[in-house]
Every structure is written in structure tokens, then in C-alpha cells.
Protein backbone atom coordinates (compact mmCIF):
# COMPACT_ATOMS: atom_id res chain seq x y z
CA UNK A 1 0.00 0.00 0.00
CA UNK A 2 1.68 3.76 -0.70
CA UNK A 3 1.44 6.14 1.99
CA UNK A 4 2.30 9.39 2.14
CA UNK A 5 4.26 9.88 4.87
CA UNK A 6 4.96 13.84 4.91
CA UNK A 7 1.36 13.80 4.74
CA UNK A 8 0.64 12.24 7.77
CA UNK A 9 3.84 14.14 9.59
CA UNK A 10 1.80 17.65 8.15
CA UNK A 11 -1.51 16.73 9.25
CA UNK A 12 -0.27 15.79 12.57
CA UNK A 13 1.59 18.97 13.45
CA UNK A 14 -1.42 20.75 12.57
CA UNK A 15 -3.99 18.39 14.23
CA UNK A 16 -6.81 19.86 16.28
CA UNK A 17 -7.75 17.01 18.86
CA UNK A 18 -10.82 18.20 19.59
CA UNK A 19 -11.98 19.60 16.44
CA UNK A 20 -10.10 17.14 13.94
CA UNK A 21 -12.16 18.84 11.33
CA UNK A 22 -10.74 22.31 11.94
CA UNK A 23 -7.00 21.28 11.96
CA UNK A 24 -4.79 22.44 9.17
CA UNK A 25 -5.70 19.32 7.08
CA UNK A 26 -8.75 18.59 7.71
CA UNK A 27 -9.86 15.08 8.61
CA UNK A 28 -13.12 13.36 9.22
CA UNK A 29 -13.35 11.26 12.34
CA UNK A 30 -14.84 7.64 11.12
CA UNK A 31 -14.50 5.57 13.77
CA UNK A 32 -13.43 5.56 17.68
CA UNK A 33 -11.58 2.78 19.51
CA UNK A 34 -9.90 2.02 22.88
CA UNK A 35 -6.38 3.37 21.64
CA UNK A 36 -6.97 4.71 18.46
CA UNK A 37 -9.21 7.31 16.44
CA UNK A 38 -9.75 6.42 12.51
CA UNK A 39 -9.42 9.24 10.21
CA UNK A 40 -10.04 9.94 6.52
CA UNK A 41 -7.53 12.50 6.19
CA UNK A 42 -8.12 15.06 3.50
CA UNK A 43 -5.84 14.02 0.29
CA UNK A 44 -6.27 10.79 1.50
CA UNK A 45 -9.86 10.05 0.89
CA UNK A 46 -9.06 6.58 -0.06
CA UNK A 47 -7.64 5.60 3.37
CA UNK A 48 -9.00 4.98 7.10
CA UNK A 49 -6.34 6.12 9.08
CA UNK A 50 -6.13 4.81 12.91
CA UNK A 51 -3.60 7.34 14.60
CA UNK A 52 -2.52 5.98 17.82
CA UNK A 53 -0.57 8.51 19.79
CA UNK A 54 0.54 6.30 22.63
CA UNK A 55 4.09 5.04 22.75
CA UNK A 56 7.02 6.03 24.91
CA UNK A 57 9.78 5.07 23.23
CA UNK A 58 10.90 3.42 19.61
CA UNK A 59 11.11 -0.06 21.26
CA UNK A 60 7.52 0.03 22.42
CA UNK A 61 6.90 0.91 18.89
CA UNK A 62 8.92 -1.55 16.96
CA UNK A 63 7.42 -4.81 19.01
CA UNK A 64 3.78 -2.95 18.37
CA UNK A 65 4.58 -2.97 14.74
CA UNK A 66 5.72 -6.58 14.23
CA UNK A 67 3.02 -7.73 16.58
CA UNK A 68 0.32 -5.43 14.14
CA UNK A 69 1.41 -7.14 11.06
CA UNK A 70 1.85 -10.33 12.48
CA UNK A 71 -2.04 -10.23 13.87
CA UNK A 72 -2.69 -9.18 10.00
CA UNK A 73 -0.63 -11.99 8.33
CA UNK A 74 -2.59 -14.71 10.67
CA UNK A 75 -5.97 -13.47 10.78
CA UNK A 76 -5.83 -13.33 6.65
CA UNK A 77 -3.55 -16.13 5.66
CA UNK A 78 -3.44 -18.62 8.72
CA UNK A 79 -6.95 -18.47 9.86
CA UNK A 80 -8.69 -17.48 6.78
CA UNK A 81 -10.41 -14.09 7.72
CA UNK A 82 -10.07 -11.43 5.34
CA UNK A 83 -8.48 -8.06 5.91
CA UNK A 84 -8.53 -4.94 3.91
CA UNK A 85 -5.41 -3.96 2.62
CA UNK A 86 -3.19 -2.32 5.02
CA UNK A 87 -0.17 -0.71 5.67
CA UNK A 88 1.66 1.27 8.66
CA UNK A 89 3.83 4.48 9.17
CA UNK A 90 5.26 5.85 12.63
CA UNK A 91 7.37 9.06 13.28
CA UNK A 92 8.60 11.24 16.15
CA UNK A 93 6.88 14.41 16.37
CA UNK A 94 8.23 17.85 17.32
CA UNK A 95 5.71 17.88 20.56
CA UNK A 96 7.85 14.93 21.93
CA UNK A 97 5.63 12.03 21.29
CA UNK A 98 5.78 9.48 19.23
CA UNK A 99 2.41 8.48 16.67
CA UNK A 100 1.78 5.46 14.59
CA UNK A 101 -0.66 5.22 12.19
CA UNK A 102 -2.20 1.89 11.40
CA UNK A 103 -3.47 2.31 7.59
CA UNK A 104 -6.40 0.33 5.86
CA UNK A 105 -8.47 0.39 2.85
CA UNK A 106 -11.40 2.71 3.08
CA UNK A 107 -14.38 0.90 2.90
CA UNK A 108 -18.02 1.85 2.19
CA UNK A 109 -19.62 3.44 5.26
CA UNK A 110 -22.96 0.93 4.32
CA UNK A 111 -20.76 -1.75 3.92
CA UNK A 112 -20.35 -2.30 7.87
CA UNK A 113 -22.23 -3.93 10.40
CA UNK A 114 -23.19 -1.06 12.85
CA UNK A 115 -25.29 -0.26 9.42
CA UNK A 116 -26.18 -2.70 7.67
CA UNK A 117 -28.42 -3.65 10.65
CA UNK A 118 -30.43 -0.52 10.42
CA UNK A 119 -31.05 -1.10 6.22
CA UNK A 120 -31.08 -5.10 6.25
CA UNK A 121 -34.27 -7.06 7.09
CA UNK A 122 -34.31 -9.06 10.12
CA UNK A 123 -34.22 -12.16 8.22
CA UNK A 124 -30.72 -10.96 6.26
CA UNK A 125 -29.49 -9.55 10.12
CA UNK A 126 -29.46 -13.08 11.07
CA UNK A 127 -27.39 -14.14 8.00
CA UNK A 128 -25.09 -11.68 8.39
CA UNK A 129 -24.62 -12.84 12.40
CA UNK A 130 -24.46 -16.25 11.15
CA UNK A 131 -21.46 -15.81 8.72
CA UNK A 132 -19.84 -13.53 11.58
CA UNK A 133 -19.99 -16.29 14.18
CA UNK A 134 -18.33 -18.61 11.41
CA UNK A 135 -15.64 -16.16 11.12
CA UNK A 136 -15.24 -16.41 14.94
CA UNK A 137 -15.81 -19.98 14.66
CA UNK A 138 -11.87 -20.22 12.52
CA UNK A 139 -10.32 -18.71 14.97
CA UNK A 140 -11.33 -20.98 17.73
CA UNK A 141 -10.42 -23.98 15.60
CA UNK A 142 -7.21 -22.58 14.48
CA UNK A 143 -6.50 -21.75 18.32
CA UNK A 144 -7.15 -25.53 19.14
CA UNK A 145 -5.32 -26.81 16.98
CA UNK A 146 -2.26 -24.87 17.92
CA UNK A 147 -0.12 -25.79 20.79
CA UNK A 148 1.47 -22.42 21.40
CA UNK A 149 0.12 -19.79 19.77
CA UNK A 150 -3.25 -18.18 20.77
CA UNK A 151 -5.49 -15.43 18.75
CA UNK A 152 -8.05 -13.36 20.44
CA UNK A 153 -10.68 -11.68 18.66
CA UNK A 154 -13.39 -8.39 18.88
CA UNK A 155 -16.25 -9.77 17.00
CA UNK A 156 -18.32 -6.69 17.82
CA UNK A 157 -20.97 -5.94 14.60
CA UNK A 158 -19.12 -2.61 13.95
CA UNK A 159 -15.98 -4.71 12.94
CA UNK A 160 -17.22 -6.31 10.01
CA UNK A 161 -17.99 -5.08 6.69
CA UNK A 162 -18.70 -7.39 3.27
CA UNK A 163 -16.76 -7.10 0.69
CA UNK A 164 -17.63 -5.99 -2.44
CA UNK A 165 -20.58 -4.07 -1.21
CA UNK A 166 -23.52 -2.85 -3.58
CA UNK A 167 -25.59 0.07 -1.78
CA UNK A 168 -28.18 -0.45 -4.83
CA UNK A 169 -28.63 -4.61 -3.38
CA UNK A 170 -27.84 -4.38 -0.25
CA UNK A 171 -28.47 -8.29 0.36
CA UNK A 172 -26.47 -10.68 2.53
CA UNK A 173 -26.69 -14.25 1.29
CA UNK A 174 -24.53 -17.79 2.12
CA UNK A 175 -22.19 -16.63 0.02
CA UNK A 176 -21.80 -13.19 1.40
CA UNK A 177 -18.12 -12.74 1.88
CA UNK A 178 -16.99 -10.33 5.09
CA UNK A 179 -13.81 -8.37 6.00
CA UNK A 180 -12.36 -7.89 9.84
CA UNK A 181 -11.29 -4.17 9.93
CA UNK A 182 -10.09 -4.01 14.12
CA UNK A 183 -6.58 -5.42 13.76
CA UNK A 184 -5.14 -2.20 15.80
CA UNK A 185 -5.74 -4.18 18.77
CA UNK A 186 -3.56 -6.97 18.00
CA UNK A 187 -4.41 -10.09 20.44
CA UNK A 188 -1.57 -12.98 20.30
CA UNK A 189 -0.13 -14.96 22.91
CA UNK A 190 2.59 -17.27 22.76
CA UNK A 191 3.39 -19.63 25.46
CA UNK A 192 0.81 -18.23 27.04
CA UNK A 193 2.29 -14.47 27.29
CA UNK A 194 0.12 -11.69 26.04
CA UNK A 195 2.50 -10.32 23.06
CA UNK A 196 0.94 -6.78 22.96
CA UNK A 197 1.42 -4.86 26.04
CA UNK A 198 -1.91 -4.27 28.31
CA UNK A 199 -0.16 -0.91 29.53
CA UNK A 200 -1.38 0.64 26.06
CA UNK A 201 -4.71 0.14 26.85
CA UNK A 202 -4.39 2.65 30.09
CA UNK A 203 -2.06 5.52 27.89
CA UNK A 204 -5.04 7.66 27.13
CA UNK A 205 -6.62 7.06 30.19
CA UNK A 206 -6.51 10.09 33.09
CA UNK A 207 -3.11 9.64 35.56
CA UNK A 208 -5.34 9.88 38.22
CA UNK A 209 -7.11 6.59 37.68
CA UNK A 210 -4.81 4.44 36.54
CA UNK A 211 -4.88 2.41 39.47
CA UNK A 212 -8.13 1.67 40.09
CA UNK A 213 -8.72 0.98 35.66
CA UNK A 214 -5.53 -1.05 36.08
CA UNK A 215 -7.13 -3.01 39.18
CA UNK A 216 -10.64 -3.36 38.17
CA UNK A 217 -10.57 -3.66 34.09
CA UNK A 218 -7.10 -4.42 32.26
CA UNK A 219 -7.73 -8.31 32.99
CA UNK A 220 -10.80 -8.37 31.92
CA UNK A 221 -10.12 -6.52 28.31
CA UNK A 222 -7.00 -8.52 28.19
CA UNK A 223 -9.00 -12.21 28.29
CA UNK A 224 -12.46 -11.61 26.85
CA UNK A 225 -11.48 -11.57 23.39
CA UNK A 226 -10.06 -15.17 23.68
CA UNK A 227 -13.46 -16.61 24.86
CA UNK A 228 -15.51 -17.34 22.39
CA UNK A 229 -18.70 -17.63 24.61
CA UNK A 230 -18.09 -14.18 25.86
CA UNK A 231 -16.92 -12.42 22.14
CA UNK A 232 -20.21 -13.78 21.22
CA UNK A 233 -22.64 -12.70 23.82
CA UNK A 234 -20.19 -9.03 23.37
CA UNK A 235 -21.77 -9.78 19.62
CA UNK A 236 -24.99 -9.70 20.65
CA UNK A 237 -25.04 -6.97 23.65
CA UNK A 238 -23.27 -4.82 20.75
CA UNK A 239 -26.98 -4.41 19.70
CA UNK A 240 -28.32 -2.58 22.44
CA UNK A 241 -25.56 0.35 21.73
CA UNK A 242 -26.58 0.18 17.92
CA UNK A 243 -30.39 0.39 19.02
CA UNK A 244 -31.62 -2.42 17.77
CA UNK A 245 -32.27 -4.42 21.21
CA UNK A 246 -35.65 -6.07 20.09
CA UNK A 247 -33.40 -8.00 17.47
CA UNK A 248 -31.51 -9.53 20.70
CA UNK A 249 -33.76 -12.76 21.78
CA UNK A 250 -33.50 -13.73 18.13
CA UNK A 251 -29.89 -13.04 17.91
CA UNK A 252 -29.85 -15.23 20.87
CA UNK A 253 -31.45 -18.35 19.85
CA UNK A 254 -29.25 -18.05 16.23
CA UNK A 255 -26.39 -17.95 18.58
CA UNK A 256 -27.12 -20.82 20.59
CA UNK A 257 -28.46 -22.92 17.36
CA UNK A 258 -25.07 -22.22 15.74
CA UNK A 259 -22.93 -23.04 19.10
CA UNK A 260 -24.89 -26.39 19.38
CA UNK A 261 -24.47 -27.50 16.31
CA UNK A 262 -21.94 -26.01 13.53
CA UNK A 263 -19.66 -25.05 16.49
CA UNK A 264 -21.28 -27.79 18.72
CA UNK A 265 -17.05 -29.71 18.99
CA UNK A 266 -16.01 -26.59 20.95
CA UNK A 267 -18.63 -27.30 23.35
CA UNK A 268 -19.46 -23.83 23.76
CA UNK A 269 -21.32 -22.54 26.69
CA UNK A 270 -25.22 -21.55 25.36
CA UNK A 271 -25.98 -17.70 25.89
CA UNK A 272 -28.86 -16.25 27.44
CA UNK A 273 -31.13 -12.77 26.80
CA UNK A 274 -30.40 -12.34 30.91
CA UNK A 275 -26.63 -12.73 30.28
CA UNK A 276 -26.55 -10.32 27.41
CA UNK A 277 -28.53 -7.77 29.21
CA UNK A 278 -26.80 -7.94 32.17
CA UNK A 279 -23.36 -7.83 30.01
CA UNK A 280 -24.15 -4.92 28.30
CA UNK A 281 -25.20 -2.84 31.65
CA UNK A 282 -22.02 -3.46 32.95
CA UNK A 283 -19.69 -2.69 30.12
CA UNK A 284 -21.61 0.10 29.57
CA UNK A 285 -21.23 1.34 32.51
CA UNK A 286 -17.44 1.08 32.40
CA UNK A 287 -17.33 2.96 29.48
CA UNK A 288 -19.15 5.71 30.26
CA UNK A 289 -17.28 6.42 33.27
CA UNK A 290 -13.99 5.55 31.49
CA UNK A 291 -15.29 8.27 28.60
CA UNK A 292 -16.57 11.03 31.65
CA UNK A 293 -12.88 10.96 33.57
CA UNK A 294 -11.25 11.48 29.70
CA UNK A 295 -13.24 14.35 29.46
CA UNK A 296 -12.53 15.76 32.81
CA UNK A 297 -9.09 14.47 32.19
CA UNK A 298 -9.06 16.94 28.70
CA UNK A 299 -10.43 20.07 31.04
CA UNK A 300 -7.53 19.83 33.46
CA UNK A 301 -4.80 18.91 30.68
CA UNK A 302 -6.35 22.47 28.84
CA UNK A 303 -7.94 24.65 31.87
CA UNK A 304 -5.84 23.79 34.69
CA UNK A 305 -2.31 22.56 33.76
CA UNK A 306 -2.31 24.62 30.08
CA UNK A 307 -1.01 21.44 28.18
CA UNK A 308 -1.83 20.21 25.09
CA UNK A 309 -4.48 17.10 25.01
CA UNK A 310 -3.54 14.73 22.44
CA UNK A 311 -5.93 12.48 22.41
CA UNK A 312 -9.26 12.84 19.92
CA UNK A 313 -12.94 12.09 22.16
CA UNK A 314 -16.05 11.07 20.71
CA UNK A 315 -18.51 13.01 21.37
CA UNK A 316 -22.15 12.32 23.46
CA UNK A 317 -22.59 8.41 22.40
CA UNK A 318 -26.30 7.18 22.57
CA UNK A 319 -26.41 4.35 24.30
């Protein structure tokens, strides 16, 4: 993939954090994640750019970056899930951080899951949930059958898009092929060590609370994603933040038919509508704190101590 380097090194000296839109390239926020904002940077309107201002040092940043393409190479060519094309680029700024950018193929904003389910028919929703929990399903088989080396997964709806995606038939069949967009958060252990570093997780997180997130969260992120009874029922709760809750005891039973049967050798834990509901209060409720102390965090960095905030916010999310 070409990427334009000085590009990226311009548009981040002139980034506005909070107003991405007003910086001195303009960008367009697309997406939010735990440790990363995606971009479409203007001159770049073929891209989705996931700036990640969170490293310390260049040895941080090297192990990220082998550990990022690594995730890419198995997910796509072990495992058999399909990634956009990608690419990455990392510099040291002038404000004495460093940034990486992970860089992917922009896709269609139909094209992905957080909106298909609000233009698909209910009947079609379930296909599409069916073909994402056979996605899942590879990586549990390819994690079984591997002695040392373990893949973990976010199979939320928002991180999957099809490929090939025609807004005049927007249709999801058996043959409906998909592509896994969230490899920023790259999930491999070997020997049973976590290869990317939960620290990164906490950089954007206030100083002040580091503690108790460290205490009360980081293990849980760290482990969910590499149980597939709990990336599913985080599948399904996904619904209630994308507003379509009444889909959920449906979801469920799809869920539980597919676990029993085409995933029914990984003896898979069924899910309930209590579980989900419950699941989704609590994360939730993590976040939302997690999001409020950012924003307090951003007053004091820009009221208080008069230092920059590098870090973009989204803004009110409907929950």
C-alpha cells in the first residue's frame, strides 16, 4: 500500500484534537476505539487512518509494529479471515511524542455492520450474524489446533464489513463474503504471554485513575477476546448500543443454534437474553465512566495545567 508519509507528519503537526475537522488538514473522524481514532484525512480520501498517539519510546513501537502485522498476516492467511489492505507508518513528532498510524483500505460506510443492521431485514441480520460467528468460529479452531500460539478476537458488529458491497442490493446471502477491519488491537499470545502490552490500553486514560482501571478492568479486556462464549454474547449486547435491542432474543437463539451445532465440537457454553442484558449494563457502565474521567481528564490537561491534550474524544454516544 503507498502512503504518504509527509502527509501524515503535516496533518499531525497541525492536528486539532478536539476539532479534527478544523486542523490544518482537515480530517473526518470515522470511527473511535480504545487506543486509536480512525481518520479519513483530506488528500487521502481513499484511506481509514487509525492514529494511535501512545508510545514512549521506539522499542515500544517496533514490538507494536511486528506484533500489528503479524495479527494481519494470521488473521488473513493462517486463519482465513479477510483483511482490507493495510499498511503502517510511525514518526517522532516535534511535541515529543511518538504516533503510529495503522493504515487500511477505506471501505463503504454501508458496507459495515453497525449499518447494515439498520437497512437489512431481520431475516438478512441473522445471516449476516451467522457468517460472523463462522468467522469467529476459525479462529477458535485454528487456536485448538495450535499448541502455542493463541489469537483473540473483537467480534463486535461494527468490525465487520462485506466485501464488495452494492448500496443499490444491499443483500447478505450464504455466500456473502466479510472483512475484519479491528486489527489495531492486536491479540496474540505465545506460550501463554500476552505479546501486545496491556499498559497501552491505560495511555489515554486520566493519571489519576490508573490504578483503580488497572485493578478493576485491564484483565478483563486482556481475556475476553479469547473466549468465544463471551466475544459472542459481546456480539450480541453490541446491539443494544446500535439500538436495535428487540433484534436480541433472536440473535440469541441463532447464537445458541449455531454453538450447538456447527460449532457444537467446541462445546461452547449456550448464551442467554439475561446474560446479554446484564453484560451490556455493565460494560456500559465502564465505558461511560472511562469516557466522563477522559473528558474531565481533557479540562484539566487544557484549563488547569495549560497542556496540550492529544488524544481525539467522541462526542455524546447514545447508548
Amino acid at each position: 500500500m503507498r502512503i504518504n508519509v509527509d502527509l501524515l507528519k503535516e496533518f499531525e503537526a497541525g492536528l486539532n484534537p478536539a476539532h479534527p475537522e478544523k486542523s490544518k488538514i482537515p480530517a473526518r473522524v470515522l470511527g473511535y476505539g480504545e487506543i486509536s481514532t480512525v481518520f479519513e484525512i483530506e488528500g487521502e480520501p481513499n484511506l481509514a487512518c487509525k492514529r494511535m498517539p501512545i508510545f514512549r519510546c521506539r522499542e515500544e513501537l517496533d514490538h507494536y509494529e511486528a506484533i500489528y502485522h503479524e495479527y494481519n498476516r494470521i488473521l488473513n492467511d493462517k486463519i482465513g479471515i479477510s483483511v482490507p489492505p493495510y499498511g503502517f507508518a510511525s514518526f517522532a513528532t516535534d511535541k515529543g511524542y511518538i504516533v503510529c498510524f495503522d493504515i487500511q483500505e477505506k471501505l463503504p460506510a454501508q458496507s459495515f455492520g453497525d449499518k447494515l443492521i439498520h437497512t437489512l431485514g431481520d431475516d438478512d441480520i441473522m445471516v449476516l450474524v451467522r457468517l460472523i460467528l463462522r468467522q469467529l468460529k476459525k479462529v477458535w479452531d485454528f487456536n485448538r489446533a495450535s499448541t502455542s500460539l493463541q489469537i483473540g478476537i473483537d467480534g463486535q458488529i461494527s468490525n465487520w464489513a462485506i466485501k464488495n458491497f452494492d448500496p443499490a442490493s444491499p443483500h447478505v446471502g450464504a455466500e456473502t463474503e466479510l472483512y475484519y477491519v479491528d486489527t489495531s488491537t492486536p491479540f496474540i499470545r505465545k506460550e501463554e504471554k500476552e505479546q501486545l502490552d496491556p499498559e497501552l490500553f491505560l495511555r489515554s486514560a486520566p493519571s489519576f485513575l490508573l490504578w483503580l482501571i488497572r485493578w478493576l478492568f485491564l484483565e478483563d479486556v486482556m481475556t475476553r477476546y479469547y473466549d468465544f462464549h463471551l466475544v459472542v454474547v459481546d456480539l450480541i449486547a453490541n446491539f443494544y448500543k446500535e439500538q436495535r435491542p428487540e433484534l436480541i432474543p433472536r440473535l440469541v437463539q441463532v447464537a445458541n443454534d449455531f454453538l450447538a451445532n456447527e460449532a457444537g465440537t467446541l462445546e461452547v457454553t449456550p448464551i442467554t437474553v439475561r446474560e446479554v442484558r446484564s453484560y451490556y449494563r455493565e460494560d456500559a457502565l465502564i465505558w461511560t465512566i472511562f469516557l466522563a474521567m477522559r473528558r474531565l481528564d481533557r479540562w484539566l490537561h487544557e484549563r488547569i495545567l495549560s497542556k496540550p491534550y492529544i488524544y481525539t474524544l467522541p462526542g455524546k454516544i447514545k447508548r
